[in-house]
Protein backbone atom coordinates (compact mmCIF):
# COMPACT_ATOMS: atom_id res chain seq x y z
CA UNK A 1 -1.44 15.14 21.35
CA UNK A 2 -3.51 13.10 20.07
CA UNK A 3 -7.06 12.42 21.42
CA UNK A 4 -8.76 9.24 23.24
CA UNK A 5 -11.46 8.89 20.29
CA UNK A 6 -12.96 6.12 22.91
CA UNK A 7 -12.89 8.03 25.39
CA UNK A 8 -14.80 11.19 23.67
CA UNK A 9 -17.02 8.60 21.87
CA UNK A 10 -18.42 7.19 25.01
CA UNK A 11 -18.83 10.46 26.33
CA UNK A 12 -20.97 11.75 24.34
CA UNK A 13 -23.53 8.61 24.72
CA UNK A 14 -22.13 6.67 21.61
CA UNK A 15 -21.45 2.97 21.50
CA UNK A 16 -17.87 1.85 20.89
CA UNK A 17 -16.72 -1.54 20.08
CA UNK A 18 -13.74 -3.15 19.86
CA UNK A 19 -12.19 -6.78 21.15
CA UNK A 20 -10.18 -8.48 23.08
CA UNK A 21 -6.99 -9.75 22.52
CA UNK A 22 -5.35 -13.24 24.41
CA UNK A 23 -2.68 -14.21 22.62
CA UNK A 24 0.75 -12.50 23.99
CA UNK A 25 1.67 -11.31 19.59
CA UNK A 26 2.28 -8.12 18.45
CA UNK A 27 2.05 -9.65 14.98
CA UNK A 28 -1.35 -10.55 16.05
CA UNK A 29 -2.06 -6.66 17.48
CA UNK A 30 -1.30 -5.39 14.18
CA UNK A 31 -3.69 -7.86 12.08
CA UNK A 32 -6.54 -7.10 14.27
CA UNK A 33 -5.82 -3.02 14.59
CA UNK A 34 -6.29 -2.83 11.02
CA UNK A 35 -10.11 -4.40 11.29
CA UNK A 36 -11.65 -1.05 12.27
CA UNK A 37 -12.32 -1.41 16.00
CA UNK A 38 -12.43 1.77 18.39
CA UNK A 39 -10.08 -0.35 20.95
CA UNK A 40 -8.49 -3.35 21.64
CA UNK A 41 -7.93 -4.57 25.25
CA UNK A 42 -4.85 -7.00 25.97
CA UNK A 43 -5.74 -8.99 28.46
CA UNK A 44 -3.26 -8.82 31.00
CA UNK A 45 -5.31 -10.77 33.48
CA UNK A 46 -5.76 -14.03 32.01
CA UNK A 47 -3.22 -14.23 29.52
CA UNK A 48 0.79 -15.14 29.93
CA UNK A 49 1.32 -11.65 28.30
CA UNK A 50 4.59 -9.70 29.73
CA UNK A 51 5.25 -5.44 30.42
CA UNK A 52 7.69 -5.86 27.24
CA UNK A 53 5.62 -7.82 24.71
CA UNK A 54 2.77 -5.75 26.08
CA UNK A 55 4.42 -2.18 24.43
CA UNK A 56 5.49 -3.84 21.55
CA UNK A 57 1.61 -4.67 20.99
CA UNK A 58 1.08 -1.28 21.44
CA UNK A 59 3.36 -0.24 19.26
CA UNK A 60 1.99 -2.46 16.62
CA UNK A 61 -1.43 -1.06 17.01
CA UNK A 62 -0.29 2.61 16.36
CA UNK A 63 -0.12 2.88 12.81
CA UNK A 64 -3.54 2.07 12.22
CA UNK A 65 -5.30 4.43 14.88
CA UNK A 66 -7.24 2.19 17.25
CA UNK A 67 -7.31 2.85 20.76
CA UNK A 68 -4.52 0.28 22.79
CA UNK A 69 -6.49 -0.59 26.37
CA UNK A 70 -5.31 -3.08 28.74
CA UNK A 71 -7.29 -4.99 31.53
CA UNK A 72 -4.45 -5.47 34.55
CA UNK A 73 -4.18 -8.50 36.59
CA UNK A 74 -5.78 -6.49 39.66
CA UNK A 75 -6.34 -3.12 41.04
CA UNK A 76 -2.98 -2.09 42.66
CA UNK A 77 -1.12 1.12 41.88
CA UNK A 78 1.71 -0.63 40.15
CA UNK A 79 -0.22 -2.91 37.63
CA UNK A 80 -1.86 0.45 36.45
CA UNK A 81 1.11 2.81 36.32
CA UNK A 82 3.18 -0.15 34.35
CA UNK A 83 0.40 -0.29 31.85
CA UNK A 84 0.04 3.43 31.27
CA UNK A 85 3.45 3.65 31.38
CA UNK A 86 4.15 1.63 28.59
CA UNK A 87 1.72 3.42 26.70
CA UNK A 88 -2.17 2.22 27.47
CA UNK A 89 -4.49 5.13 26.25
CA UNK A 90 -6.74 3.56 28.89
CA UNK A 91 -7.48 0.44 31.73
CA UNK A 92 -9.95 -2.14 32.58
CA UNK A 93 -9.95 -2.96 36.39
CA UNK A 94 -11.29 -6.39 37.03
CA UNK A 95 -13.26 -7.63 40.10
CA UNK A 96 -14.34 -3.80 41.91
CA UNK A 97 -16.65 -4.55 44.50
CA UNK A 98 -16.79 -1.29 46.64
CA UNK A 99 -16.66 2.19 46.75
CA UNK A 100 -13.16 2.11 48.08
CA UNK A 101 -12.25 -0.02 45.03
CA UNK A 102 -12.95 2.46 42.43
CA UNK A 103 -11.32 5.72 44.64
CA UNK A 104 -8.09 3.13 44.40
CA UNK A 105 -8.16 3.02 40.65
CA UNK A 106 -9.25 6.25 39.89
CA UNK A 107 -6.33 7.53 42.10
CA UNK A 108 -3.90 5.79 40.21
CA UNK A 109 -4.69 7.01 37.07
CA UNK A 110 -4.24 10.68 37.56
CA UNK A 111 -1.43 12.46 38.86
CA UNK A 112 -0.76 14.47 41.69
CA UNK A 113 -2.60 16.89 43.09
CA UNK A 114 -6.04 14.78 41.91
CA UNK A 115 -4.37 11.41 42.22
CA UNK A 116 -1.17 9.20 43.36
CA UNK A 117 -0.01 7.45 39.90
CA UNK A 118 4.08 8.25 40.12
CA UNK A 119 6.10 10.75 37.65
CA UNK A 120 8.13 9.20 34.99
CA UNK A 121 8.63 6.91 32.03
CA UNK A 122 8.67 7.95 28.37
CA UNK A 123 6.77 5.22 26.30
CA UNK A 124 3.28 6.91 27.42
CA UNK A 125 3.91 10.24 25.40
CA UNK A 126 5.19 8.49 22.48
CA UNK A 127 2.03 6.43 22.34
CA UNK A 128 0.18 9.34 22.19
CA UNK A 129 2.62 11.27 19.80
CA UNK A 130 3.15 14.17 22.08
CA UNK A 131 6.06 15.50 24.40
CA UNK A 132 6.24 14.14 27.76
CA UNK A 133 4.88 17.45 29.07
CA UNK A 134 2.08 17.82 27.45
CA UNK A 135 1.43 14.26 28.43
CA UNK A 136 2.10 15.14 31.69
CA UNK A 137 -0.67 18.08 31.35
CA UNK A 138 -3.61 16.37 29.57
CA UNK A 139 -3.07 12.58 30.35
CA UNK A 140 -6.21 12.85 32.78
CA UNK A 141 -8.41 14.02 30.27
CA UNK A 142 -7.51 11.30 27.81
CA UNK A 143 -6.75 8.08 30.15
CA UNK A 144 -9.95 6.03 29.59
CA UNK A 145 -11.19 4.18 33.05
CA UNK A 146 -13.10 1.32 33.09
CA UNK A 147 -14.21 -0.72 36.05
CA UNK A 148 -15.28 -4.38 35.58
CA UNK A 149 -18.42 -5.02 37.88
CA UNK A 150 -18.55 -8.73 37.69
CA UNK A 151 -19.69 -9.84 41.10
CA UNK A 152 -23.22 -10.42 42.66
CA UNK A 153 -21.32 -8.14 45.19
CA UNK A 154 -20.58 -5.63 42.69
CA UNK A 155 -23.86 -5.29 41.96
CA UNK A 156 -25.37 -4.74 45.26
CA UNK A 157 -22.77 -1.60 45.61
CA UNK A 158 -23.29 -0.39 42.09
CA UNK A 159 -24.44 3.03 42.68
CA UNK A 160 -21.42 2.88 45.64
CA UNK A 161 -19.09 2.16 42.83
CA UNK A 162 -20.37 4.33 39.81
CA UNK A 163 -20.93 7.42 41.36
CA UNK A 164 -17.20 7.80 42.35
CA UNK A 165 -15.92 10.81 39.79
CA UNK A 166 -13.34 9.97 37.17
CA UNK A 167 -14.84 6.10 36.25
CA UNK A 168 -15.34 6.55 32.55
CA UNK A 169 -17.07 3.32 31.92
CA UNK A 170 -18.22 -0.13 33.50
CA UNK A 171 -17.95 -3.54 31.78
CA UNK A 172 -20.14 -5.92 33.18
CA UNK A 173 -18.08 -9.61 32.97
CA UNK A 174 -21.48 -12.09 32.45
CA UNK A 175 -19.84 -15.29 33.03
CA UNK A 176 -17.69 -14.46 36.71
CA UNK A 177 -21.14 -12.41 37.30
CA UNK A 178 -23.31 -15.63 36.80
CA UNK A 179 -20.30 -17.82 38.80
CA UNK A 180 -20.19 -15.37 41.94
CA UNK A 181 -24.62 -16.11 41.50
CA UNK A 182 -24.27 -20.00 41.49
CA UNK A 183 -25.35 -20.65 38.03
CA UNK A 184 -22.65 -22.39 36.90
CA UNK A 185 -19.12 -21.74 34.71
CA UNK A 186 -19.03 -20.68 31.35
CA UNK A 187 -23.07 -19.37 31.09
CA UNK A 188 -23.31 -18.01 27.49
CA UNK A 189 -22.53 -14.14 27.66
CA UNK A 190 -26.15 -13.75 26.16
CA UNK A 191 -27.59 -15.61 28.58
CA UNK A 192 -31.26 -15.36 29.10
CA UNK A 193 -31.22 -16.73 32.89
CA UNK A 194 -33.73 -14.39 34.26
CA UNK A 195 -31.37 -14.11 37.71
CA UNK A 196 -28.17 -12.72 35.60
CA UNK A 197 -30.52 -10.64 33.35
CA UNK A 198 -31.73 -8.90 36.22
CA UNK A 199 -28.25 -8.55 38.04
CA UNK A 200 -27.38 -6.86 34.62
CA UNK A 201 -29.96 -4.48 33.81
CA UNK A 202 -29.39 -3.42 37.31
CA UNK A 203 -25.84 -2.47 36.97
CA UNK A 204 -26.73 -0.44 33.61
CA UNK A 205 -29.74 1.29 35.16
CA UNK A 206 -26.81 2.43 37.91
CA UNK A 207 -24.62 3.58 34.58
CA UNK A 208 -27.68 5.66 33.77
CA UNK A 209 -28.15 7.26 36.80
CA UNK A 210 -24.40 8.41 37.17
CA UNK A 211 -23.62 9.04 33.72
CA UNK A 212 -20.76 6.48 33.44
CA UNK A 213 -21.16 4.64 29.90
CA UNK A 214 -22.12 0.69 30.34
CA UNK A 215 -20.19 -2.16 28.80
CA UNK A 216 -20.32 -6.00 28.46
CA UNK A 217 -18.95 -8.57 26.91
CA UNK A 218 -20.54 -10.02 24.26
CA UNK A 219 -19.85 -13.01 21.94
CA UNK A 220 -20.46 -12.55 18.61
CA UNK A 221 -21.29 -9.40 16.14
CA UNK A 222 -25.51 -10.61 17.17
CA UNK A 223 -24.67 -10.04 20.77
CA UNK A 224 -23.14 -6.60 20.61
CA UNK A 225 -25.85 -5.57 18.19
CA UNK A 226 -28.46 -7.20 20.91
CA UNK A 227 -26.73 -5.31 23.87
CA UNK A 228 -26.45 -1.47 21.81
CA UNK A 229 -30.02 -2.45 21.50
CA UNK A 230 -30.45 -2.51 25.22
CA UNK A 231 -28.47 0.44 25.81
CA UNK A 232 -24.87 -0.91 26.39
CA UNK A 233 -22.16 1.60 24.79
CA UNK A 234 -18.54 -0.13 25.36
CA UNK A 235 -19.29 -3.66 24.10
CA UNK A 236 -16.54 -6.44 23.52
CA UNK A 237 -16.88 -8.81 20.94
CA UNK A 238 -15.25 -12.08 21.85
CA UNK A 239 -11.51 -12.31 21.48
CA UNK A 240 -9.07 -12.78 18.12
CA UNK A 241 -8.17 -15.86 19.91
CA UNK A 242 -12.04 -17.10 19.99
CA UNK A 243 -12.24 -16.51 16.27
CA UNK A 244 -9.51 -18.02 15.13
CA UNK A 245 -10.35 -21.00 17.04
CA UNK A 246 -14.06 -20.84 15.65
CA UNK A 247 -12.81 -20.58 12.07
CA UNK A 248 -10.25 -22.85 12.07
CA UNK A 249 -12.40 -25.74 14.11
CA UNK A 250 -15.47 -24.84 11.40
CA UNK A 251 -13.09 -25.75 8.58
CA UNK A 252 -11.79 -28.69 9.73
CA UNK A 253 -14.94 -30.37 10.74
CA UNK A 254 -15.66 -29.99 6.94
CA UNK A 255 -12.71 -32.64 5.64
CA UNK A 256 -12.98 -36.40 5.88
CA UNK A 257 -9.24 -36.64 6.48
CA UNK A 258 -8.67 -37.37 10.43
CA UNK A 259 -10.02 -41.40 10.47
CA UNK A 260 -7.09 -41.96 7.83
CA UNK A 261 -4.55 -39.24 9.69
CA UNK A 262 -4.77 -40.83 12.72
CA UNK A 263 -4.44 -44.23 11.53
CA UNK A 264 -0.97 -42.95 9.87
CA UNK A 265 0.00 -41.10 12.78
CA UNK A 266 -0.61 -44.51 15.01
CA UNK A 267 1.04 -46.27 12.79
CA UNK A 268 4.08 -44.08 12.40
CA UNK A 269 4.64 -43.74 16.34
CA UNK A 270 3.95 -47.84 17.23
CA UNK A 271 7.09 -48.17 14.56
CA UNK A 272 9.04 -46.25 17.00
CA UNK A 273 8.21 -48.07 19.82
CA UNK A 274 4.86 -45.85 21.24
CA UNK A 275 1.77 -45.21 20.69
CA UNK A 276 0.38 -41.68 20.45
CA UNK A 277 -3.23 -40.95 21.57
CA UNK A 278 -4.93 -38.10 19.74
């Protein structure tokens, strides 16, 4: 079977990095996977990405070795098992606020007799290129858990939350953090609001205390280096739909082309009887 590399990684007090990915592509899986991050997380919260396109992704990433995660819509028992299921080496649970919270996911994770997640399904041992009983046997030691704590009310129960066994890792979410705080939507992830700094050392001073590696999302390769700096291990640079945006909007502020483009264009669609606002 083969082993959760992330999951050992963190483990043993090592920083692992890897990215997000929005867009619903397995093409665009297998592009990234080849990069040379520890893990990719599809994000299955905030992106129109479906249970079949979702394995297919995972499939895609395979070849090249990196770790497939996947942050569910919400904490329920089905969003996890369908994930794992379909071949996640590991989850991201968004939004845990309490104690109770983290027993939930951690349950659903493991099977019986240490947790509740249901019997069945295929896809998981294949991702891990093993038979379905060994998967069966050693899936707890390799399914990677990692609870988002990305509330003001989060933060207040952090020990609550981190000290429940089985969480792997936390990933502290800066922006819904510093919404849930009142400072406003879309605060840079490196903020240096002195409020939102303190709300985060605070969470990673409770990852100290109950050995469970910290994480944040960062935005750039400066901001991952910045937060390994401060002690963060599972760090998240941006997303493969962030950079392609970035480099495509950086190369096309270079060209003179778009006064005489949109002239054409105007033209073109007043011909056929409207006009076309870009």
């Amino acid at each position: 079977m083969r082993a959760n590399h992330v999951k050992r990684r963190l483990a043993a007090g090592e920083p692992s990095v890897g990215t997000w990915l929005s867009l619903p592509s397995p093409e665009a899986a297998e592009y990234v996977a080849g990069l040379g991050f520890d893990w990719l997380t599809v994000d299955a919260e905030h992106s129109p990405v479906d249970i079949r396109t979702l394995s297919d992704m995972f499939r895609a990433m395979s070849a090249s070795g990196v770790a497939p995660l996947v942050r569910v819509p919400w904490n329920s028992a089905e969003n996890i098992k369908r994930v794992l299921d379909a071949g996640a080496w590991g989850i991201v649970v968004p939004m845990v606020n309490s104690r109770e919270e983290a027993e939930r996911a951690v349950a659903a994770t493991r099977y019986p007799t240490v947790g509740s997640r249901s019997v069945g399904g295929g896809r998981h041992a294949l991702s891990f290129a093993t038979t379905a009983k060994e998967y069966y046997e050693a899936a707890g030691e390799n399914i990677l858990l990692v609870l988002q704590i990305e509330h003001i009310a989060g933060v207040e129960a952090a020990d609550e939350i981190l000290s429940v066994p089985g969480v792997d890792a936390c990933f502290i979410g800066p922006n819904d953090l510093a919404a849930s705080m009142g400072l406003g939507l879309g605060v840079p992830l490196e903020s240096d609001d002195p409020a939102l700094s303190g709300a985060i050392a605070r969470v990673r001073e409770a990852c100290v205390r109950h050995g469970v590696a910290p994480g944040i999302h960062c935005s750039h390769a400066a901001g991952v280096a910045q937060r390994i700096g401060e002690g963060f291990q599972f760090c998240a640079m941006a997303s493969e739909l962030k950079y392609l945006l970035a480099g495509l909007t950086a190369d096309l502020a270079t060209l003179d082309w778009q006064a005489a483009a949109h002239d054409e264009i105007e033209s073109t669609s007043a011909i056929e009887g409207a006009t076309v606002r870009y």
